[in-house]
Protein backbone atom coordinates (compact mmCIF):
# COMPACT_ATOMS: atom_id res chain seq x y z
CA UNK A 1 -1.30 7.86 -54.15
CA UNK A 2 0.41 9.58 -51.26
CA UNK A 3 2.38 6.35 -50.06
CA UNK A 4 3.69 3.43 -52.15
CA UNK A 5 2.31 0.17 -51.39
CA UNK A 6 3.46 -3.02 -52.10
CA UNK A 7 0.55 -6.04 -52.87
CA UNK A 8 0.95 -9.87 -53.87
CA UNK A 9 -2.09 -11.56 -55.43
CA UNK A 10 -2.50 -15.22 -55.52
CA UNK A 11 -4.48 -16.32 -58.27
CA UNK A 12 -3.02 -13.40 -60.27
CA UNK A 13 -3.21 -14.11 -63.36
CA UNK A 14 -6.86 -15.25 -64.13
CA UNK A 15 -10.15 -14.44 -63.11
CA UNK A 16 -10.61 -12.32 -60.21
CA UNK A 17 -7.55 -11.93 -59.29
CA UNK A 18 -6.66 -11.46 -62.76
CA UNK A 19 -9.24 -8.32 -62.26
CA UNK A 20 -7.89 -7.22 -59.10
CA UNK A 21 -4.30 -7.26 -59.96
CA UNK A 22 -4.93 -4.73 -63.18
CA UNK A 23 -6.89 -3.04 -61.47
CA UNK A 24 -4.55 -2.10 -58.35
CA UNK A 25 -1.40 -1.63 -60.61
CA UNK A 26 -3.39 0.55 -63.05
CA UNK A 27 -4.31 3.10 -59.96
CA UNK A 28 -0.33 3.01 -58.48
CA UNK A 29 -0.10 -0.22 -56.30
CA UNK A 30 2.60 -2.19 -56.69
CA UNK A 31 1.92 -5.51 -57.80
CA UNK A 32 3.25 -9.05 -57.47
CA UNK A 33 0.77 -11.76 -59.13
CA UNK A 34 0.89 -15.32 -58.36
CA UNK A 35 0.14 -18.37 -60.20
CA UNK A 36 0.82 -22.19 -61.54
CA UNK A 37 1.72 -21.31 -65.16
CA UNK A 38 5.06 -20.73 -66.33
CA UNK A 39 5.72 -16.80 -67.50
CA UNK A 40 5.66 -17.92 -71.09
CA UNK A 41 2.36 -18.64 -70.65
CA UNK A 42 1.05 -15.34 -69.51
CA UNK A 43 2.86 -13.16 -71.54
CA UNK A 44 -0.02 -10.81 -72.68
CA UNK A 45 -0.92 -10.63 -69.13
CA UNK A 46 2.48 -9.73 -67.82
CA UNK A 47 2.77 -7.19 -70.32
CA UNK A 48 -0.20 -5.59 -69.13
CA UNK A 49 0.70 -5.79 -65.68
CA UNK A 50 3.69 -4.13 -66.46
CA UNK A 51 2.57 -1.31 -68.48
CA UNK A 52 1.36 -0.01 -65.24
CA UNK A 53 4.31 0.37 -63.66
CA UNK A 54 7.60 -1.57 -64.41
CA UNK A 55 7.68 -2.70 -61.08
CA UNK A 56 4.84 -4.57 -61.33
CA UNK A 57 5.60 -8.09 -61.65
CA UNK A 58 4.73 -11.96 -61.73
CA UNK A 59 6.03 -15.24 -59.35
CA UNK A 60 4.87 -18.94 -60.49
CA UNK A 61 3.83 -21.02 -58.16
CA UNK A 62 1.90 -23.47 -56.09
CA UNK A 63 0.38 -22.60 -52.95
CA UNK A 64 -0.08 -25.85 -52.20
CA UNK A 65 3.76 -26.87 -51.69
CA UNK A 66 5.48 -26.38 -48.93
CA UNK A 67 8.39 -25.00 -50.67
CA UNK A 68 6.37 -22.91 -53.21
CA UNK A 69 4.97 -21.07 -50.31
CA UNK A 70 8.23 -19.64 -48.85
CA UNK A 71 9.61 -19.67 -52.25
CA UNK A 72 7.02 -17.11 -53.17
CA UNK A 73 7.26 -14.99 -50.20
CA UNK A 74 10.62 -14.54 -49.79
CA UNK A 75 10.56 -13.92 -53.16
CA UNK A 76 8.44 -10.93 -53.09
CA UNK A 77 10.47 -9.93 -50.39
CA UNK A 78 13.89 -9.50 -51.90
CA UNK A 79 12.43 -7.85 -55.32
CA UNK A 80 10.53 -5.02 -52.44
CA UNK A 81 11.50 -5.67 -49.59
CA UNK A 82 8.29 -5.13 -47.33
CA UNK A 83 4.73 -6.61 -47.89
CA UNK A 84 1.63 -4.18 -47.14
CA UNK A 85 -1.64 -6.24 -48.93
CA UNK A 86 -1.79 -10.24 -49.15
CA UNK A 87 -4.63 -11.14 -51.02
CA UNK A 88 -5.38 -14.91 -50.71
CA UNK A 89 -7.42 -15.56 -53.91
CA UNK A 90 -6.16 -18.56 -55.80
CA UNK A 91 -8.44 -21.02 -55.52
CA UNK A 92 -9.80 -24.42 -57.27
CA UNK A 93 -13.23 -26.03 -57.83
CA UNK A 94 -13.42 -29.72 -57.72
CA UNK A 95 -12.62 -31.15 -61.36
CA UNK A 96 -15.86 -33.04 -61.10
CA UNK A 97 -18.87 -31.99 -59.03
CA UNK A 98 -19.59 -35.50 -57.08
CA UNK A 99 -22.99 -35.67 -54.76
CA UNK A 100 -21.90 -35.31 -50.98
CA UNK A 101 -21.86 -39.09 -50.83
CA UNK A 102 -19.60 -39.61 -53.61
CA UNK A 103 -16.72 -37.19 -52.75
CA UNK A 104 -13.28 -38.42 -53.12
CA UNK A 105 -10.94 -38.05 -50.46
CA UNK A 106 -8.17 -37.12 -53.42
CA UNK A 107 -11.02 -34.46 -54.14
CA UNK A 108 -11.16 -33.40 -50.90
CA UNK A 109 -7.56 -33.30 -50.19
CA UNK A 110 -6.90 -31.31 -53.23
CA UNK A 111 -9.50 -28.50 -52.85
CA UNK A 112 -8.25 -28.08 -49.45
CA UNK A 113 -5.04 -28.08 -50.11
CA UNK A 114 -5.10 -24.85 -52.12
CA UNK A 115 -8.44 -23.16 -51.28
CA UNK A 116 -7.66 -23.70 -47.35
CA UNK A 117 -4.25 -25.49 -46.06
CA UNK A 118 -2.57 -23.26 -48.99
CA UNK A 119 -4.38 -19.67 -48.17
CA UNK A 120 -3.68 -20.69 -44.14
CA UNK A 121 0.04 -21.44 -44.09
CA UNK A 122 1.04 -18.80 -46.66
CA UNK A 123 -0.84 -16.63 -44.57
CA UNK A 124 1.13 -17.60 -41.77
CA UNK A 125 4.11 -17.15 -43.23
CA UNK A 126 3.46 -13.98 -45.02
CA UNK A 127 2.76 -12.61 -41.79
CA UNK A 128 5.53 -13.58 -39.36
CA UNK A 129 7.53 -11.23 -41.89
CA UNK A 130 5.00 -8.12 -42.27
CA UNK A 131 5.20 -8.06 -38.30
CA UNK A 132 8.76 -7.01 -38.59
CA UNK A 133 8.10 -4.65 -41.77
CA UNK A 134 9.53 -1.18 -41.26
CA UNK A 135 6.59 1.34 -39.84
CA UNK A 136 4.99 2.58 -42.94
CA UNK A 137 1.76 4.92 -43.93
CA UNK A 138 0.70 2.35 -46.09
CA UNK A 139 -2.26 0.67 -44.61
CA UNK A 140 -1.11 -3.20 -44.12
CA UNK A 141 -3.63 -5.94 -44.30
CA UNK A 142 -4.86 -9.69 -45.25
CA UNK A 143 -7.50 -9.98 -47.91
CA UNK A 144 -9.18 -13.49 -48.59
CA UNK A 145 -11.47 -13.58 -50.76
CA UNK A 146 -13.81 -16.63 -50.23
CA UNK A 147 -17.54 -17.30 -51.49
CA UNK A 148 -21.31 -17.19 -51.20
CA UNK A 149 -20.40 -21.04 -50.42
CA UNK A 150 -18.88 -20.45 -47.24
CA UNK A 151 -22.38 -20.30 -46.13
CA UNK A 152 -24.72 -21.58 -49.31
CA UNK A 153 -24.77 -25.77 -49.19
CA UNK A 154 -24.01 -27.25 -52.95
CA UNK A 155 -24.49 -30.84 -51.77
CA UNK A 156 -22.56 -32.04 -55.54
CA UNK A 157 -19.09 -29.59 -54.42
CA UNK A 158 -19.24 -30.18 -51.13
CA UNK A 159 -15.54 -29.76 -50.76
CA UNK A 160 -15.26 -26.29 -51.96
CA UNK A 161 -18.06 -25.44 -49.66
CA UNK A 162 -16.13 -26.90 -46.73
CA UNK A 163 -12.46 -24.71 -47.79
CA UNK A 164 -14.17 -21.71 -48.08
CA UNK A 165 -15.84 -22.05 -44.69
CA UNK A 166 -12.83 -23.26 -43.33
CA UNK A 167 -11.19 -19.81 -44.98
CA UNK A 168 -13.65 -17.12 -43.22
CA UNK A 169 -12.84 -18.68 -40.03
CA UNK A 170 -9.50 -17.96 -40.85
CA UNK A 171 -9.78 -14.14 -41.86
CA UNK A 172 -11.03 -13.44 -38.52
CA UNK A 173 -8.41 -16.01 -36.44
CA UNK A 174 -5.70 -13.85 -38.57
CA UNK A 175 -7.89 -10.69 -37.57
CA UNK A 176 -7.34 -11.27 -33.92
CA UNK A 177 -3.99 -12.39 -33.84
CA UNK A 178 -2.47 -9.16 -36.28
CA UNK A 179 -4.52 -6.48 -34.83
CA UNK A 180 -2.04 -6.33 -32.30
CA UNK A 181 0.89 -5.54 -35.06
CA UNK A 182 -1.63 -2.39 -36.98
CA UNK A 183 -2.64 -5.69 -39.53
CA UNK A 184 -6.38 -6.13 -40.52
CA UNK A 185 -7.72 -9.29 -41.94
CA UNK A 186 -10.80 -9.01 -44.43
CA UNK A 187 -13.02 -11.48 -45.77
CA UNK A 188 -14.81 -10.80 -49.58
CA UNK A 189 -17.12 -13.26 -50.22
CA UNK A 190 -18.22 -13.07 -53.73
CA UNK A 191 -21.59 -14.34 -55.18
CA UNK A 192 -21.85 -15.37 -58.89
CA UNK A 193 -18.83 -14.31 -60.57
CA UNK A 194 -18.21 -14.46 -64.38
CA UNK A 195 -14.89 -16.13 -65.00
CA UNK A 196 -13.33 -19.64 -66.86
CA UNK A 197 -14.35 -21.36 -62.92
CA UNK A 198 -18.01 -20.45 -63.84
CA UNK A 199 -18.30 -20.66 -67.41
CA UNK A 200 -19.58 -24.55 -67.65
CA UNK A 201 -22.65 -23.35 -65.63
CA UNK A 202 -23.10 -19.72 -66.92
CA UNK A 203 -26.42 -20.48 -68.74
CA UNK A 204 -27.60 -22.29 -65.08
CA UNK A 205 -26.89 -19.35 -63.49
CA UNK A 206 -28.03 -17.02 -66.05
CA UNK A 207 -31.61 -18.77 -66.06
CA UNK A 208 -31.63 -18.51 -62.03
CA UNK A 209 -30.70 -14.56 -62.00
CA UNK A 210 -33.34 -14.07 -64.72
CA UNK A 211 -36.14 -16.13 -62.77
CA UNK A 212 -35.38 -13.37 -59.65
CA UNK A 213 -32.11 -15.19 -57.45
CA UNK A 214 -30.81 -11.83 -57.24
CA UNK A 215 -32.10 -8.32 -56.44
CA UNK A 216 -29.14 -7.04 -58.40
CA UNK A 217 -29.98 -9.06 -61.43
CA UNK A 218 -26.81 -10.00 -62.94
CA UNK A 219 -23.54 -12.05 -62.68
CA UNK A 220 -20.86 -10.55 -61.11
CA UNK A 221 -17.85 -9.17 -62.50
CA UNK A 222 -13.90 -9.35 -61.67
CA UNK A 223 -13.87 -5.85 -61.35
CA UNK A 224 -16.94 -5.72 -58.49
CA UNK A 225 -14.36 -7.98 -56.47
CA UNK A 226 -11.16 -5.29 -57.48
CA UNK A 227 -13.16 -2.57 -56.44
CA UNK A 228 -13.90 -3.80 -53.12
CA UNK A 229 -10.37 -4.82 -52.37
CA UNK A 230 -9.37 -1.45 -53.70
CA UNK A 231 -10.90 0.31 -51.05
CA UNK A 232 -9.71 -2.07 -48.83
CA UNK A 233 -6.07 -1.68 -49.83
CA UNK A 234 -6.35 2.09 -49.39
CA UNK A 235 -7.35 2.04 -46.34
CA UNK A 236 -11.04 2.86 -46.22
CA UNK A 237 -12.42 0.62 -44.03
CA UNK A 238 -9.44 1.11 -41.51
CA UNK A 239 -11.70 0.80 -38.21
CA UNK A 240 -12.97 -2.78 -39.77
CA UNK A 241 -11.50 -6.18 -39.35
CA UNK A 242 -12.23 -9.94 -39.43
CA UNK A 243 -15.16 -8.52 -41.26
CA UNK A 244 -17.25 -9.91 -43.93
CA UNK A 245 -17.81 -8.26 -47.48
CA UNK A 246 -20.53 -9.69 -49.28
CA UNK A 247 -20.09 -9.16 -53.32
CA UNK A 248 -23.07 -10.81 -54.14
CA UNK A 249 -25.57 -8.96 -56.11
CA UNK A 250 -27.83 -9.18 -52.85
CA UNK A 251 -27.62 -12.79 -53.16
CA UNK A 252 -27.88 -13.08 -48.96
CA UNK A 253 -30.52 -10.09 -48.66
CA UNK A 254 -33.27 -12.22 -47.11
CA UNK A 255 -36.56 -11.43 -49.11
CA UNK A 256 -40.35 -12.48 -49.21
């Protein structure tokens, strides 16, 4: 790469963001990868994060505090001391899939709390300091990823449908507001991704894909959603903003 840049990834540590953390430090990013577990818990994947560059590095915490939020941003800050890509991934599913009428308001108040009121106010945050950054080459941007749910009704998870609405509405409010400052705001909206969030109804999913849900006829992987944020992060898509990425096999493509 011609410029360093410097990236922290919620949801770091697993999944996709597991996949696009690797996959950024492995081609020269700088990487900062968030998540709940202690670092004694992700040992193997530190040490792979790291054997990318020893710069590379992990911060534990909750998105959904208050206090975790600054904590992990200012954080970042004094090991780098600029931000350039925030990628608002970490997100949760409800812990059981209730019909619309059954939905808990703990349910509700806990998806939102990290899928939405998390991604918002760290965004917030995050950005009141990249405003002040130093001028760099670097392209500088948000990058949330969100879900073929922001706009596909699951009447038994109604909750995480609601958050990730809720999030593309806030890729392009963040859009507007940065543009201003030389700071894009993306949306990637994955479709059927194959991680731990989606491995209770793999074979559902599986049996859909095979009866023709998808023109692209196969679950997604981690590294579809890395790629896309890779060319993102370097800038290749520099004219674009509060737009909307859809990683979905061709899940939206309307077909007869």
């Amino acid at each position: 790469m011609e410029y360093k840049s410097f990236v922290l990834v919620t949801g770091g540590a697993r999944g996709i963001g597991r996949g696009i953390s690797l996959f950024l430090a492995e081609r020269g990013f700088t990487v900062a990868a968030v998540g709940t577990r202690g670092e004694s818990d992700v040992g193997e994947f530190i040490g792979e994060l790291r054997a990318f560059g020893a710069d590379n590095s992990y911060i534990q915490g909750d998105i959904s505090s208050h206090d975790d939020r600054i904590r992990i941003v200012d954080e970042f800050y004094a090991r780098y001391g600029r931000l350039d890509v925030l990628v608002n991934n970490a997100g949760v599913a409800p812990k059981v899939r209730a019909d619309l009428l059954e939905m808990t308001e703990e349910s509700f108040d806990r998806v939102l709390g990290v899928n939405l009121r998390g991604a918002f106010f760290l965004s917030q945050y995050a950005a009141s300091k990249m405003i002040n950054d130093a001028p760099t080459d670097a392209p500088r941007m948000l990058i949330t990823t969100t879900s073929i749910s922001a706009e596909t009704s699951s009447v038994n998870r109604g909750e995480y449908c609601i958050s990730k609405a809720g999030l593309s509405m806030m890729v392009k409010l963040f859009a507007d507001r940065l543009a201003p400052y030389g700071i894009n705001s993306y949306e990637i909206r994955p479709g059927i991704i194959e991680t731990d969030m989606t491995a209770g109804v793999k074979d559902k999913y599986e049996s859909m894909i095979d009866g023709g849900l998808l023109p692209i006829a196969r679950m997604g992987q981690p590294s579809d959603i890395a790629k896309t944020v890779y060319a993102l992060a370097r800038g290749y898509l520099a004219y674009t903003t509060g737009a909307v990425i859809n990683v979905d096999g061709g899940f939206t493509l309307s077909r007869l």
